[in-house]
Every structure is written in C-alpha cells, then in structure tokens.
Protein backbone atom coordinates (compact mmCIF):
# COMPACT_ATOMS: atom_id res chain seq x y z
CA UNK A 1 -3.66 -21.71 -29.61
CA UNK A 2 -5.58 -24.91 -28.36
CA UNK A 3 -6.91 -25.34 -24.69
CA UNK A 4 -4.08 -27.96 -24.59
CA UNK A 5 -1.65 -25.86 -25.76
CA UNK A 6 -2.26 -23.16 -23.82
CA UNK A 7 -2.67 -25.60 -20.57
CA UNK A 8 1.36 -26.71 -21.47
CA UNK A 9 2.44 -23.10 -22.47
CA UNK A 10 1.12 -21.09 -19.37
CA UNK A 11 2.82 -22.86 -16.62
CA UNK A 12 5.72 -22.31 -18.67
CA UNK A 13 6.01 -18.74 -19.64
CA UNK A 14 5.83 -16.02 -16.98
CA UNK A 15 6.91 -12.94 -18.25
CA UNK A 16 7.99 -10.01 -15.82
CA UNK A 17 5.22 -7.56 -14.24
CA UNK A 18 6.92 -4.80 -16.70
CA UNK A 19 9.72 -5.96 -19.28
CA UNK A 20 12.57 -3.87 -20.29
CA UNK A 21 13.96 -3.70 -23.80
CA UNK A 22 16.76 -6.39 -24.41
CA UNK A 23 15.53 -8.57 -21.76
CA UNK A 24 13.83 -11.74 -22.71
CA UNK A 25 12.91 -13.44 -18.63
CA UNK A 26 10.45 -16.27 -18.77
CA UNK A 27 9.62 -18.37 -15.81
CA UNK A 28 7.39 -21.65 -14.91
CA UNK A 29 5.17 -21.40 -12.21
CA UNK A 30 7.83 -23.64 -9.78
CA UNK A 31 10.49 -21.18 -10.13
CA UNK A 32 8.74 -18.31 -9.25
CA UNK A 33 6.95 -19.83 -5.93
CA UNK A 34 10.11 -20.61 -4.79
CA UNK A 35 11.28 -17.41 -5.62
CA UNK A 36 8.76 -15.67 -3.96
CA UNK A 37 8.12 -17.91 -1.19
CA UNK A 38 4.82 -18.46 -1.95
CA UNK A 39 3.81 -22.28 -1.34
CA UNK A 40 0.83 -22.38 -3.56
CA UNK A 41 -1.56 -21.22 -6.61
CA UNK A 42 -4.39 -21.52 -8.19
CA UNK A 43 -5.05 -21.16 -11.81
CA UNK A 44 -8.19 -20.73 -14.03
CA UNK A 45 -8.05 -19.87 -17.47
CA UNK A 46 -11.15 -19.02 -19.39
CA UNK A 47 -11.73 -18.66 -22.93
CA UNK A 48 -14.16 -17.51 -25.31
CA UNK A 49 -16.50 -17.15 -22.08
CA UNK A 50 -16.06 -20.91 -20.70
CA UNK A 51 -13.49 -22.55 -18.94
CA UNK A 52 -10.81 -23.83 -21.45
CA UNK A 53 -8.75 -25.69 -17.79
CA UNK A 54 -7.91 -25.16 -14.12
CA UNK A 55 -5.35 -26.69 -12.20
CA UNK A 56 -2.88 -26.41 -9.03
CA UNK A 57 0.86 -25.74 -8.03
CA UNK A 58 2.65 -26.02 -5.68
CA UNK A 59 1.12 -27.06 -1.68
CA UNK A 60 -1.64 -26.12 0.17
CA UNK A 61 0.95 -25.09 3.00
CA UNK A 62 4.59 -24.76 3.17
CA UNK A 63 6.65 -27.93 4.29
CA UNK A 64 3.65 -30.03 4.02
CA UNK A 65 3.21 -32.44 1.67
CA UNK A 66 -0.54 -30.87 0.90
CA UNK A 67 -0.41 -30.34 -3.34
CA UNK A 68 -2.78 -27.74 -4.03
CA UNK A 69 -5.35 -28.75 -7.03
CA UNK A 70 -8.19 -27.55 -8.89
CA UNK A 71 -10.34 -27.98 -5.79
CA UNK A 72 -8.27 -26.33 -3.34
CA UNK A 73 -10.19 -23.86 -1.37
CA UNK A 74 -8.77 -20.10 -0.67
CA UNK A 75 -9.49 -17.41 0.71
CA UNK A 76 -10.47 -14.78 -2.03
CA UNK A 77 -10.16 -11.51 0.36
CA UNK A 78 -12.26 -8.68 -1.74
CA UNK A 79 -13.26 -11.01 -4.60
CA UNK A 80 -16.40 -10.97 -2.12
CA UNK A 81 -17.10 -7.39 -3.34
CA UNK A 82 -18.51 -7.89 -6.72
CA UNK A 83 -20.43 -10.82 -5.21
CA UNK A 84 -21.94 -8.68 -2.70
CA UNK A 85 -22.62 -6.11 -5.65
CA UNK A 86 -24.48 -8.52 -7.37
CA UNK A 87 -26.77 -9.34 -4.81
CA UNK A 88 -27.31 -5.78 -4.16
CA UNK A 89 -28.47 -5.30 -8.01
CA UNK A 90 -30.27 -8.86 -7.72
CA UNK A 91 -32.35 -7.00 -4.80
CA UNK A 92 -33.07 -4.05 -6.93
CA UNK A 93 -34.27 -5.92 -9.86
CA UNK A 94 -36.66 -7.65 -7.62
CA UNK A 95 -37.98 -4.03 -6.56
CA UNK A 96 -36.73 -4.21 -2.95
CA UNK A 97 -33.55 -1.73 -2.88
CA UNK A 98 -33.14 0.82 -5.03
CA UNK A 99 -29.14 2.44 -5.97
CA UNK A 100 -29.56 5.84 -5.30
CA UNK A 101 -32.06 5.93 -2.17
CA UNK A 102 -30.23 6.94 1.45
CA UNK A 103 -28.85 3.63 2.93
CA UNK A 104 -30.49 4.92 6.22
CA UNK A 105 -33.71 4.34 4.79
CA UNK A 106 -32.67 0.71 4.79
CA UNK A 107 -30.38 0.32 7.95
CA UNK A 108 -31.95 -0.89 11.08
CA UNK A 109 -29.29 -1.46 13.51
CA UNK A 110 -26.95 1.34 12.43
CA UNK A 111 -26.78 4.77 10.50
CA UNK A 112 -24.39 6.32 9.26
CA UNK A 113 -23.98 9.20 11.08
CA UNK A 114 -24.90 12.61 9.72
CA UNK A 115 -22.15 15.45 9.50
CA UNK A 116 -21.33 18.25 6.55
CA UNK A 117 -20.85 16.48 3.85
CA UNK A 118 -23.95 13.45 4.41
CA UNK A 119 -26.73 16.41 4.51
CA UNK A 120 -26.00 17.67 0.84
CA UNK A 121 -24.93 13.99 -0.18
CA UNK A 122 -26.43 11.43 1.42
CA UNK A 123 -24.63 7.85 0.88
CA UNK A 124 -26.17 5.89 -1.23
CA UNK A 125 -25.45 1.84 -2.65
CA UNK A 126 -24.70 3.16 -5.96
CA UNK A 127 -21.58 5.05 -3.96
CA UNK A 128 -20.79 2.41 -1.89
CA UNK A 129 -20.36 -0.08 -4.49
CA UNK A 130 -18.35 2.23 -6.58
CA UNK A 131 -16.11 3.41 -4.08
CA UNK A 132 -17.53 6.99 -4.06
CA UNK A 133 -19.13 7.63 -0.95
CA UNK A 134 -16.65 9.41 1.00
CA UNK A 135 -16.42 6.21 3.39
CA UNK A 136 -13.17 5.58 5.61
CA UNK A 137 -11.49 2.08 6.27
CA UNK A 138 -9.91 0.64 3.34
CA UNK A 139 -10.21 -2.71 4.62
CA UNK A 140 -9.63 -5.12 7.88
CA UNK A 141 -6.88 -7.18 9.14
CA UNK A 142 -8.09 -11.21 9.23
CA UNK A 143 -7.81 -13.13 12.28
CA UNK A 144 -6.58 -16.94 13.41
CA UNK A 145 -8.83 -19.10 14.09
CA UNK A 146 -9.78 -19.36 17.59
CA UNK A 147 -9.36 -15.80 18.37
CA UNK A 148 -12.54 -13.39 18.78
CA UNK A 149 -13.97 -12.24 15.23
CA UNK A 150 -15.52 -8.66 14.96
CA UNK A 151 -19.30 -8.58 14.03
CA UNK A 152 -20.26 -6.18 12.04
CA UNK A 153 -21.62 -3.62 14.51
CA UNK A 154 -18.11 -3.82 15.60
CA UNK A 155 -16.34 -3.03 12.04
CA UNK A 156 -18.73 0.27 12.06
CA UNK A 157 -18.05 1.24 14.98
CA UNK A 158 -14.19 1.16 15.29
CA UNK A 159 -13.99 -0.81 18.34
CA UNK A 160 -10.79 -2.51 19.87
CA UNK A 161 -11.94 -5.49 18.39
CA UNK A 162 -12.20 -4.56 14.65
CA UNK A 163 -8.70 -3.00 14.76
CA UNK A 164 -9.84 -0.15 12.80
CA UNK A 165 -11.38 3.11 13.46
CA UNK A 166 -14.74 3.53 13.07
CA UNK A 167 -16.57 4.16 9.38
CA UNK A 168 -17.47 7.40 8.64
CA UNK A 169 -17.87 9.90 6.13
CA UNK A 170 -15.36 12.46 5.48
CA UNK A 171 -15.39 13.79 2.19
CA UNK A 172 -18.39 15.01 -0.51
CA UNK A 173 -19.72 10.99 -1.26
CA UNK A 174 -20.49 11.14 -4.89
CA UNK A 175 -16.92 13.13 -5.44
CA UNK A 176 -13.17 11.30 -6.19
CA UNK A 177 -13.08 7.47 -5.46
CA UNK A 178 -11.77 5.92 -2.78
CA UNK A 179 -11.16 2.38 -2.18
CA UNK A 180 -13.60 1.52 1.05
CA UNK A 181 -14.14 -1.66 2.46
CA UNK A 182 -16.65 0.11 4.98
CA UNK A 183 -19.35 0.87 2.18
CA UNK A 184 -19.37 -3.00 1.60
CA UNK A 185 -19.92 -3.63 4.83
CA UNK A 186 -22.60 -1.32 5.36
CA UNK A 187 -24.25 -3.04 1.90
CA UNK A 188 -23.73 -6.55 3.87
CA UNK A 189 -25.46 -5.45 6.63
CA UNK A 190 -27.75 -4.07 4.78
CA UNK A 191 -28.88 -6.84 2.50
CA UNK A 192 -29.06 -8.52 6.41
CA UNK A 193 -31.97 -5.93 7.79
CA UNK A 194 -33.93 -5.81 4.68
CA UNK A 195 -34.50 -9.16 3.88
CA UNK A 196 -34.22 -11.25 7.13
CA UNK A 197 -31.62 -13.42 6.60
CA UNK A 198 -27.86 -13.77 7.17
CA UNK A 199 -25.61 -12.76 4.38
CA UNK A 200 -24.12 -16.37 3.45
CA UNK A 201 -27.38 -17.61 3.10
CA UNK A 202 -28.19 -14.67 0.91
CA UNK A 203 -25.02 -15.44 -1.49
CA UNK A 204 -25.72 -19.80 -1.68
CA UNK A 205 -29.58 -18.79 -2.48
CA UNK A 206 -28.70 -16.28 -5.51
CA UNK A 207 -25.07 -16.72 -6.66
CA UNK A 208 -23.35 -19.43 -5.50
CA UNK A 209 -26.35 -22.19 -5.53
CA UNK A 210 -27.46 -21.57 -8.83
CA UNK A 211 -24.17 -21.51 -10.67
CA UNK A 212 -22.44 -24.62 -9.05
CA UNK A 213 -20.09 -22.85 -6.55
CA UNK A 214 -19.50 -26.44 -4.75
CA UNK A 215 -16.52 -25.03 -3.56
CA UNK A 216 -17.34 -21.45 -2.45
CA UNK A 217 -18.74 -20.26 0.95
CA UNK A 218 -19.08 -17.22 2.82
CA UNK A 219 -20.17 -19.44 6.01
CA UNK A 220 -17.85 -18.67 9.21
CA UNK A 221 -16.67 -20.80 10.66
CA UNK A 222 -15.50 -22.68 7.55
CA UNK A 223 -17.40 -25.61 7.19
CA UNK A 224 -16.44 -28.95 7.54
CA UNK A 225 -16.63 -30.03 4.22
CA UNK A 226 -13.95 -27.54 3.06
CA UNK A 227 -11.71 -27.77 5.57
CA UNK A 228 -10.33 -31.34 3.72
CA UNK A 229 -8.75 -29.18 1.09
CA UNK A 230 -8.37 -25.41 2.38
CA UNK A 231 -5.15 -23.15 1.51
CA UNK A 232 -3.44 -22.18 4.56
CA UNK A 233 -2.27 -18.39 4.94
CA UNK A 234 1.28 -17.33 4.77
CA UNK A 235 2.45 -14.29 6.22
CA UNK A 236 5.13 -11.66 4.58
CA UNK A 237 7.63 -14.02 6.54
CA UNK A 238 6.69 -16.92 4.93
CA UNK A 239 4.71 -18.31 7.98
CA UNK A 240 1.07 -20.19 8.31
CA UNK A 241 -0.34 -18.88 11.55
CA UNK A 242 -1.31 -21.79 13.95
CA UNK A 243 -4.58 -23.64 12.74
CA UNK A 244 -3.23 -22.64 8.58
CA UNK A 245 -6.43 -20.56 7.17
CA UNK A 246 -8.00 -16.99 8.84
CA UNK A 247 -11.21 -15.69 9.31
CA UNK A 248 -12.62 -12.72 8.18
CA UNK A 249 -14.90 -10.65 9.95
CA UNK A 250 -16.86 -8.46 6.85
CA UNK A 251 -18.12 -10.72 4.58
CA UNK A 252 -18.99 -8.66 2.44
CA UNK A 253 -15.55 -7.06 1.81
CA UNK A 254 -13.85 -9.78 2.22
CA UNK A 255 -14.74 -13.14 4.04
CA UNK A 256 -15.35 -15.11 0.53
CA UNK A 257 -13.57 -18.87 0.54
CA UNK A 258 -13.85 -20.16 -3.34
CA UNK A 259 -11.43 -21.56 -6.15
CA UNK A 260 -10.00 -20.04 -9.22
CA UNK A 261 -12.44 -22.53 -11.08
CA UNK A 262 -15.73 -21.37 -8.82
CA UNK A 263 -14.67 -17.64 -8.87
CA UNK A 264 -14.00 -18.17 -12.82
CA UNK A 265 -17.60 -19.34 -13.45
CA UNK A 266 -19.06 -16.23 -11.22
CA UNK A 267 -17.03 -14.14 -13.75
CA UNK A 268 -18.12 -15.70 -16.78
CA UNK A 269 -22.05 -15.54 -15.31
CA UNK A 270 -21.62 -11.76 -15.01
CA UNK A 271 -20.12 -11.16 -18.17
CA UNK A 272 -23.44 -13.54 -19.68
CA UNK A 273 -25.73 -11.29 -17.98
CA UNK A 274 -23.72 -7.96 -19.50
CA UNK A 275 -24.03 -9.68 -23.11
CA UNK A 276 -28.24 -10.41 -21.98
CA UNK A 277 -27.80 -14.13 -22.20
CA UNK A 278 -31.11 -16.02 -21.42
CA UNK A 279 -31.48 -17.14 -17.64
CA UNK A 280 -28.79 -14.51 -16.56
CA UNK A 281 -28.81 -14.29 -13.38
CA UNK A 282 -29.05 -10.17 -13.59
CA UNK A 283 -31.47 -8.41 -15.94
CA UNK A 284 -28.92 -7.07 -18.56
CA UNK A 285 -29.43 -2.86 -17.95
CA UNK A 286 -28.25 -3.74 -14.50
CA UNK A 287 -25.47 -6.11 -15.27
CA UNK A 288 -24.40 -3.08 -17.65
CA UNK A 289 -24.67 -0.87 -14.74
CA UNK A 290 -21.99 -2.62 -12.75
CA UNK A 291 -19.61 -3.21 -15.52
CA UNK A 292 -19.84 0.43 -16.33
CA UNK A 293 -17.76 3.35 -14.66
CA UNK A 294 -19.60 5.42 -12.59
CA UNK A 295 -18.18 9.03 -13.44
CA UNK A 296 -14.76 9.57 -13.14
CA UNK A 297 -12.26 6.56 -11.70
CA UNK A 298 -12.14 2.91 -12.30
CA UNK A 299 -14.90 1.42 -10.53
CA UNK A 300 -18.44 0.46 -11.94
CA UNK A 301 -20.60 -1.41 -9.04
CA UNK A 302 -18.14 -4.03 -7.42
CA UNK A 303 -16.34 -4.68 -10.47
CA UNK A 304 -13.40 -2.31 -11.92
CA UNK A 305 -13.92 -1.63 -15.01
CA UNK A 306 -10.88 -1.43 -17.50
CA UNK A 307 -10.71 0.11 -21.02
CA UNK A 308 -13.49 0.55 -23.60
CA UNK A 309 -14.79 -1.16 -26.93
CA UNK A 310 -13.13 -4.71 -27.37
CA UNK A 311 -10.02 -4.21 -24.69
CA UNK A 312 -13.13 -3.66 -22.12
CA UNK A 313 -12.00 -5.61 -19.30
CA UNK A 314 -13.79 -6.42 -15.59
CA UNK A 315 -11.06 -7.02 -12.68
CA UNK A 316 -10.59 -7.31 -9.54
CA UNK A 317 -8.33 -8.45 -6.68
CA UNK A 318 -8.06 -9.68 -3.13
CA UNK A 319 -5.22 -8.75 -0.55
CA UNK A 320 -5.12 -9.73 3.07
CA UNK A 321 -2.57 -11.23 6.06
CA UNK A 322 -2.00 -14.35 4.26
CA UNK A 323 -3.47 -14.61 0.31
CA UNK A 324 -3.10 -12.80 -2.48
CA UNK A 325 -5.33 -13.03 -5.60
CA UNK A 326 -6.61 -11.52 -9.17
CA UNK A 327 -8.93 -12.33 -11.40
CA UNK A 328 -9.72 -10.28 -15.23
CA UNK A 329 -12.28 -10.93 -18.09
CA UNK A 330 -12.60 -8.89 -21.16
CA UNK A 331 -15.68 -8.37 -22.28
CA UNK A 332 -16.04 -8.61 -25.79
CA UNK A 333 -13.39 -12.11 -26.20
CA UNK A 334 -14.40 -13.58 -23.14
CA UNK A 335 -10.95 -14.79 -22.56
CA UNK A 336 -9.47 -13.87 -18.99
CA UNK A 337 -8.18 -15.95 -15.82
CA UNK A 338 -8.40 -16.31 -12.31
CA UNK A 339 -5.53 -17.00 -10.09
CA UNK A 340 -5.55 -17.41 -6.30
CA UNK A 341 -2.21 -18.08 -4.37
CA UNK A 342 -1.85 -18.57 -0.59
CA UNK A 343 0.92 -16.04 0.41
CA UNK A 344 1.20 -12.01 1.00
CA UNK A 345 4.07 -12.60 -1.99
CA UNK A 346 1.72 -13.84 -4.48
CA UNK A 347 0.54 -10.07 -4.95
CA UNK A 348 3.48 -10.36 -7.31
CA UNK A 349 3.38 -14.06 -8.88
CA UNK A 350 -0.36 -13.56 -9.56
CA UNK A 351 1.05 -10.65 -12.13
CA UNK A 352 3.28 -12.52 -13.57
CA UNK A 353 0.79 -15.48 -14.28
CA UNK A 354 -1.75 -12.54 -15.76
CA UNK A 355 0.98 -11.87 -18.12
CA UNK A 356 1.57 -15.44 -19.19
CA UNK A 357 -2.18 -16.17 -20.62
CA UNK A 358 -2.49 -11.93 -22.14
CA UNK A 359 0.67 -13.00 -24.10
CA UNK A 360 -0.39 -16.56 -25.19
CA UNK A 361 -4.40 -14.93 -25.48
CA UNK A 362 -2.91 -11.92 -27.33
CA UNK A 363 -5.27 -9.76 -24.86
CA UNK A 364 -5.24 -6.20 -26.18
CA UNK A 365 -3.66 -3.18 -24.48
CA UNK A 366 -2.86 -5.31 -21.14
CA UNK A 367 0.52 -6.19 -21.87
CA UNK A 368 2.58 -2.66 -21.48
CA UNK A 369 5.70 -2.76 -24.20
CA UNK A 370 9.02 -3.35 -23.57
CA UNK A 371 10.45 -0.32 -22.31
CA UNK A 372 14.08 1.60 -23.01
CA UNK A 373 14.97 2.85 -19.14
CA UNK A 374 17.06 3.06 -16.54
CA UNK A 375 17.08 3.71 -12.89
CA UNK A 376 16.43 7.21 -12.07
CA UNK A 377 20.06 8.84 -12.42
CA UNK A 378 21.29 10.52 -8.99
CA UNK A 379 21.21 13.83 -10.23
CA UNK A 380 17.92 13.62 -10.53
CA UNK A 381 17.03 12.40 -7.17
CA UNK A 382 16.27 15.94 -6.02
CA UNK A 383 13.48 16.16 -8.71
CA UNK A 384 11.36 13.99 -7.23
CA UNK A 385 12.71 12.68 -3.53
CA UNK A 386 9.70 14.24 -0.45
CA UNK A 387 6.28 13.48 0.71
CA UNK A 388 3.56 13.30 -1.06
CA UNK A 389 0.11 13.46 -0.21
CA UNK A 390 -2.41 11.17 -1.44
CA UNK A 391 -5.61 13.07 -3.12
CA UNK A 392 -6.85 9.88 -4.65
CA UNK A 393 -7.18 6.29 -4.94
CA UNK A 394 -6.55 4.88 -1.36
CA UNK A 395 -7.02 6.08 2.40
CA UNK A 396 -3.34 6.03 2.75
CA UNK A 397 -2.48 9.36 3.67
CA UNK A 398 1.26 10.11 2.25
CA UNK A 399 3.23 8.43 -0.81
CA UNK A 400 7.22 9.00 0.03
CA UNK A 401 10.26 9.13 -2.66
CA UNK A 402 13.06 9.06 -1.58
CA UNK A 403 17.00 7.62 -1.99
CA UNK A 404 18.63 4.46 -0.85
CA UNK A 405 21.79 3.41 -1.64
CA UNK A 406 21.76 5.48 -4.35
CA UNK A 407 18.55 4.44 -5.94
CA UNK A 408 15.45 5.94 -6.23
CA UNK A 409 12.10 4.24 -4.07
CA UNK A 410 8.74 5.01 -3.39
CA UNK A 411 6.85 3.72 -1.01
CA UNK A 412 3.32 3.88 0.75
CA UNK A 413 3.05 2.61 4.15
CA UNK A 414 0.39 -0.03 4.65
CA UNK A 415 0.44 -1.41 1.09
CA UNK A 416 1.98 -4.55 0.22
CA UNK A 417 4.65 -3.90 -1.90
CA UNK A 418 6.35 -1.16 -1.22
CA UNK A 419 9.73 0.46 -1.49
CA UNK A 420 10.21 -0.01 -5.13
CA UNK A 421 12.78 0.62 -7.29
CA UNK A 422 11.86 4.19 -9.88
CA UNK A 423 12.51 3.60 -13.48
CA UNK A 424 12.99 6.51 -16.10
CA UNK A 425 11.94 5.68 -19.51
CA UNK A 426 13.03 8.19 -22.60
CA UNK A 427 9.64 9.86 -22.62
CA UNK A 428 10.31 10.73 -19.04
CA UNK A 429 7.59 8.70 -17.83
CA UNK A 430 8.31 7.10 -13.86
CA UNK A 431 7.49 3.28 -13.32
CA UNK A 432 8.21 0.53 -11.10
CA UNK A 433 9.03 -3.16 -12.30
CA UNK A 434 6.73 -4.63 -9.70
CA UNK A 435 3.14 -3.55 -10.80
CA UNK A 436 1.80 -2.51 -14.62
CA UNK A 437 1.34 0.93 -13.78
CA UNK A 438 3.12 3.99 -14.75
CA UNK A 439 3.63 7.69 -13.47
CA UNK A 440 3.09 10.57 -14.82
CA UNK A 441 4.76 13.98 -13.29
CA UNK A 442 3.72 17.88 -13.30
CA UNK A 443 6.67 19.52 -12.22
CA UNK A 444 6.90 23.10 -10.69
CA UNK A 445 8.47 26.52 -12.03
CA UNK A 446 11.79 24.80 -10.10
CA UNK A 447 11.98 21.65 -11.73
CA UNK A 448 10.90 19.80 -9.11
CA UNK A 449 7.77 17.33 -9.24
CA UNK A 450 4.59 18.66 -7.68
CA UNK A 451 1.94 16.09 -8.40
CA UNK A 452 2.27 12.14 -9.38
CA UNK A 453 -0.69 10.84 -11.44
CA UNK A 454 -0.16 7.01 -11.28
CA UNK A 455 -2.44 5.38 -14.35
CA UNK A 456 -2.72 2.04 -15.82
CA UNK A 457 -1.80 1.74 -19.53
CA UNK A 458 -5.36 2.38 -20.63
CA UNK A 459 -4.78 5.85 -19.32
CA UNK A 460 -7.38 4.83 -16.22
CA UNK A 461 -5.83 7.09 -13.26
CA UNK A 462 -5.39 4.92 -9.93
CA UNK A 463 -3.88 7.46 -7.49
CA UNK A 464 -2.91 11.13 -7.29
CA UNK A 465 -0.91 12.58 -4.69
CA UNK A 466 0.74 15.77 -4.61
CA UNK A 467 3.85 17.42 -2.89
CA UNK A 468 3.47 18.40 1.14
C-alpha cells in the first residue's frame, strides 16, 4: 500500500482492541474520540524505517476551537524512559558509567539505602533500566501548573510532596521484573551528579539536538515557545485542569513533552543504531543491549522488547492524569507508529489506532485472530471469582474477579482500565476486549483457578498473580 494510501486508509479503519468471530467493527478516528471522550490525537506512521506521514485529529482541548496538528506538543508520560536509557548507554560508551557497577558508586546526594536484599544484590543501571532491581513506586501522579512540583530528592524520599512513598528496595534486584518508575529516577539523578549538568540539558545535547526534536523538551517549566501549540490534559471525567497541560516532577520517568512525529524519529534513530547504521547515535553492541531482554520478562534497557526474528518489535507507552500514549517499531520492517492523544481514555483509542496501521502494514503476530467466545457463563463464576495476588509485572498488590450483574470482571485498583468484562474462548483461554492480552489459568485439585498468567500473543508473560 502507498504512503498515500495508507495516509486515507488509517484514519478510516480502526479495528477493535480484540475482535470476535462474526464481527466486522471499523471506525475513523472522529467516531472513536467522541466515543471515548478523548478531544485529541496524534498520529505518526513510519515505514520501512522513515516517516511515510504524521498528522492531527481532533483539538488540542475540549470545547475549544484548538485543532491538534502534526506539531502539537504532548505530554509523552514514560516515553521519557527509553530516552533516559539512551543517555545512560551514551555515557557508558563514552567510558563514564558502566551497567553493572553499584549506582552508589555514582550517587552523590542520595543512596539507596542498604537492607537484605541490596548486600547480596546491589542495584545496578542495567536493573534499573530493565525493571529488575527490586525498586518500589511504579510511577507519580502529575501536577497543575502553579502548584509546588517535587524535586527529585523529594520523589526518593517519599515525602508529602511527591505523593508517594519513598523508593526502596524490597525484593532480590536482579530477580522477576517489576515496572519502577523509581529506578529511572535514580538514573536521572544520576546522569545529574556524574556529569554536572541538569538532565534536560543532558537530553537537547545528545538526543534531541542532534536528531531535530524541534518539538521535544524535557525543560520545566514548559517553555515559551511550546506553549503556542501544547495538548491540554483531560482527566477520566473528561476535564482539562485549570491552566490545560501538567507538570511532571521525574523527568526521567516521565516529564518528556514531544510529538508523534519527534518521538517517531527517536524510534527510528534507535532502531538505526540496532541495525549499526553509520553516525548512530549509539555504538551498535549497546543499542543491541537495550533492544534485547534482559533474562526473563519483557524489558531490555528502556525499551520493551517484543517477539524474536522478523516480528521483533520495540514498544513502549506513557500513562498519566491527563494523556495517554504508545508508540511500536519492528525491527527487521521498520514499519511501526506513534500515537499520542490528550485524555486518560485514549489508553484505549491509541489501541485501536495500533490496530489500524498492523492491519493495513500486515505487521506479523500483533494482530491476535478473531476469536469464537462468549462471556464467562454464570456457572462458572465460582471458578475463577476472589483475590488474587500479584507476583509479577506491577507494584499493584491484588488483581480481583469477581461478578456484576451477572458478568464476570476483573479489575486492579490503580490501573486505568479496569473492571473489564472476562471472555471465554473454546480453548478455555480468559481475555478481555479492552487490551491484546490474554489469560492463561492453572486450576487447583477443586476446579477452581489458582494462578492467572496474563501474556501477550507472542507468549511474553506481563503479570502473574495467584489466589489469596
């Protein structure tokens, strides 16, 4: 299919997160911001390792006339991470920091404290980057502009102002991932003590200047120039919060403003320096490093890393108060996309938009098949409704299943879509229409579940939790 083509055919053609057998639902990009509430998006589509298009839908904040457009500034929530990896691995090839050292041999205003489990496994970047170190705090809340903004002494240290408690280690690091926005920010402030300088200078001098990133900055407060053309924030209500666009207080984890077109061209110059392209801006060994798994689980060094051979795919998303983003580039095509929307709703339009361009790019093993299911029947219910609790994936301590009127849900409190709808399929395989995942159950001697492995479709396992 032609760039043009595929520019027409995208806007026109969401399909459903996962599609059931008989059901042919497509969507244009319109229908399903006003379905979801979500004012705005932004799109980048890359092929063959270059930008085929970008564009904008929708407005920049609801009931303003504000179109969003290829320019359009958003917040990008833990996009930062793989930028912040980068410059980690951009310091080690340079001879300054190396992966598997003790971060307290870098840290000068903090360390992490020692306890149990740091004195036979000391944290190190390589852990923090892939999401083993045994670090709490999966991430922080973003705040309006005007009020006070934690620093990061703050974010470590749990006070009242971070909203969190502090960041500490409490399991083997090295052991079962974890999703931790903590071992980001120590890496951020980090990058800060060894080198001297602040960590959005850091990111212009060695990403963001050298590949063009006119319309990305760290820098807090948002500078003038991109405050012309910003996203605002919308809440799960539907609501900007009074001055439109937050503040984040670890940049590192998650303070990154950029575009789908900006953010697109970061992906496409660390998939160049994977492949050993001349002037790369990462010496290839390392750029293989971070687009690599690290053990068991789905993280390499910032990046997740999906599949293997030619369905070898980076990803990764962003998720705050008020956007909602993804962004996914296979390896070997070099076809992928970026999409950025301005709303805690767009967890699910982004999805839907993914599954537009793997259909008209024919990506390979994204797109899960139709499936032949139902809703879990009611005499089944007893199989699976209780508390679960969560072994692996996220800090969240307890998954829940249980019945309402009549239908099966799971939920997990402090994620953003939750209390979902089970489907059965005729394998006996669990899965919700509102993510690409699926779940797969080891039941007891009484028939009764006893552990949930939730996986994506390339049999990568996200979560585990097991009955209370």
């Amino acid at each position: 299919m032609t760039v043009r083509a595929t520019r027409a055919a995208v806007p026109k053609n969401l399909l459903p997160l996962m599609r059931l057998q008989g059901e042919d639902e497509r969507w244009t990009i319109e229908q399903r911001l006003a379905h979801y509430g979500v004012p705005g998006v932004s799109v980048a589509v890359i092929e063959g390792g270059e930008i085929a298009w970008s564009d904008g839908f929708g407005a920049r904040q609801h009931g303003l006339d504000t179109p969003v457009d290829a320019d359009t500034v958003f917040m990008g929530a833990s996009n930062s991470k793989p930028i912040t990896a980068l410059l980690i691995l951009q310091h080690v090839e340079r001879g300054i920091l190396d992966l598997d050292v003790n971060v307290n041999h870098y840290l000068k205003r903090w360390q992490v404290p020692e306890n149990e489990f740091t004195r036979r496994f000391p944290v190190t970047l390589r852990a923090c980057l892939s999401h083993k170190a045994g670090l709490t705090v999966n991430g922080w809340g973003a705040a309006r502009r005007g009020q006070p903004v934690a620093n990061l002494l703050d974010l470590l240290e749990g006070t009242a102002l971070s909203g969190q408690r502090a960041v500490r280690v409490d399991k083997t690091p090295g052991g079962g991932e974890r999703y931790s926005g903590g071992g980001f920010v120590i890496a951020e402030m980090l990058l800060e003590d060894v080198t001297g300088q602040a960590f959005d200078e850091l990111a212009d001098e060695w990403v963001l200047g050298p590949l063009g990133m006119r319309h990305t900055t760290f820098v807090n407060p948002l500078p003038e120039q991109f405050q012309q053309n910003v996203a605002s924030g919308h809440d799960e209500m539907g609501n900007a919060p009074p001055g439109g666009w937050l503040v984040s207080p670890d940049m590192g984890a998650g303070g990154i403003f950029t575009t789908a077109a900006d953010y697109a061209r970061f992906m496409i110059a660390t998939r160049n320096a994977f492949l050993g392209s001349k002037d790369a801006l990462l010496r290839q060994d390392l750029a293989q490093q971070m687009l690599t798994r690290q053990g068991s689980g789905q993280f390499g060094l910032g990046w997740r890393s999906v599949g293997d051979g030619d369905t070898r795919r980076m990803n990764h998303g962003g998720s705050n108060d008020g956007y909602q983003s993804e962004t996914t580039l296979y390896l070997d095509s070099g076809d992928g996309v970026a999409v950025f929307t301005n709303a805690v709703a767009g967890v699910l339009l982004h999805g839907e938009i993914h599954n537009a361009v793997a259909d008209l790019q024919a990506w390979k093993d994204f797109l899960p098949a139709p499936r032949r299911a139902q809703l879990v029947p009611a005499s089944e219910h007893w199989r699976y409704s209780g508390q679960y609790r969560i072994v692996r994936g996220v800090e969240m301590p307890t998954l829940r299943v249980y019945a309402e009127d009549g239908v099966l849900k799971s939920a997990i409190d402090g994620m953003r879509v939750t209390g979902t709808p089970i489907y059965i399929d005729e394998q006996g395989v669990l899965f919700s229409r509102m993510n690409r995942l699926e779940t797969r159950v080891c039941y007891g001697l009484d028939g009764r579940a006893r552990q949930l492995g939730v996986f994506e479709a390339t049999d990568s396992e996200m979560l585990r939790a097991v009955r209370d």
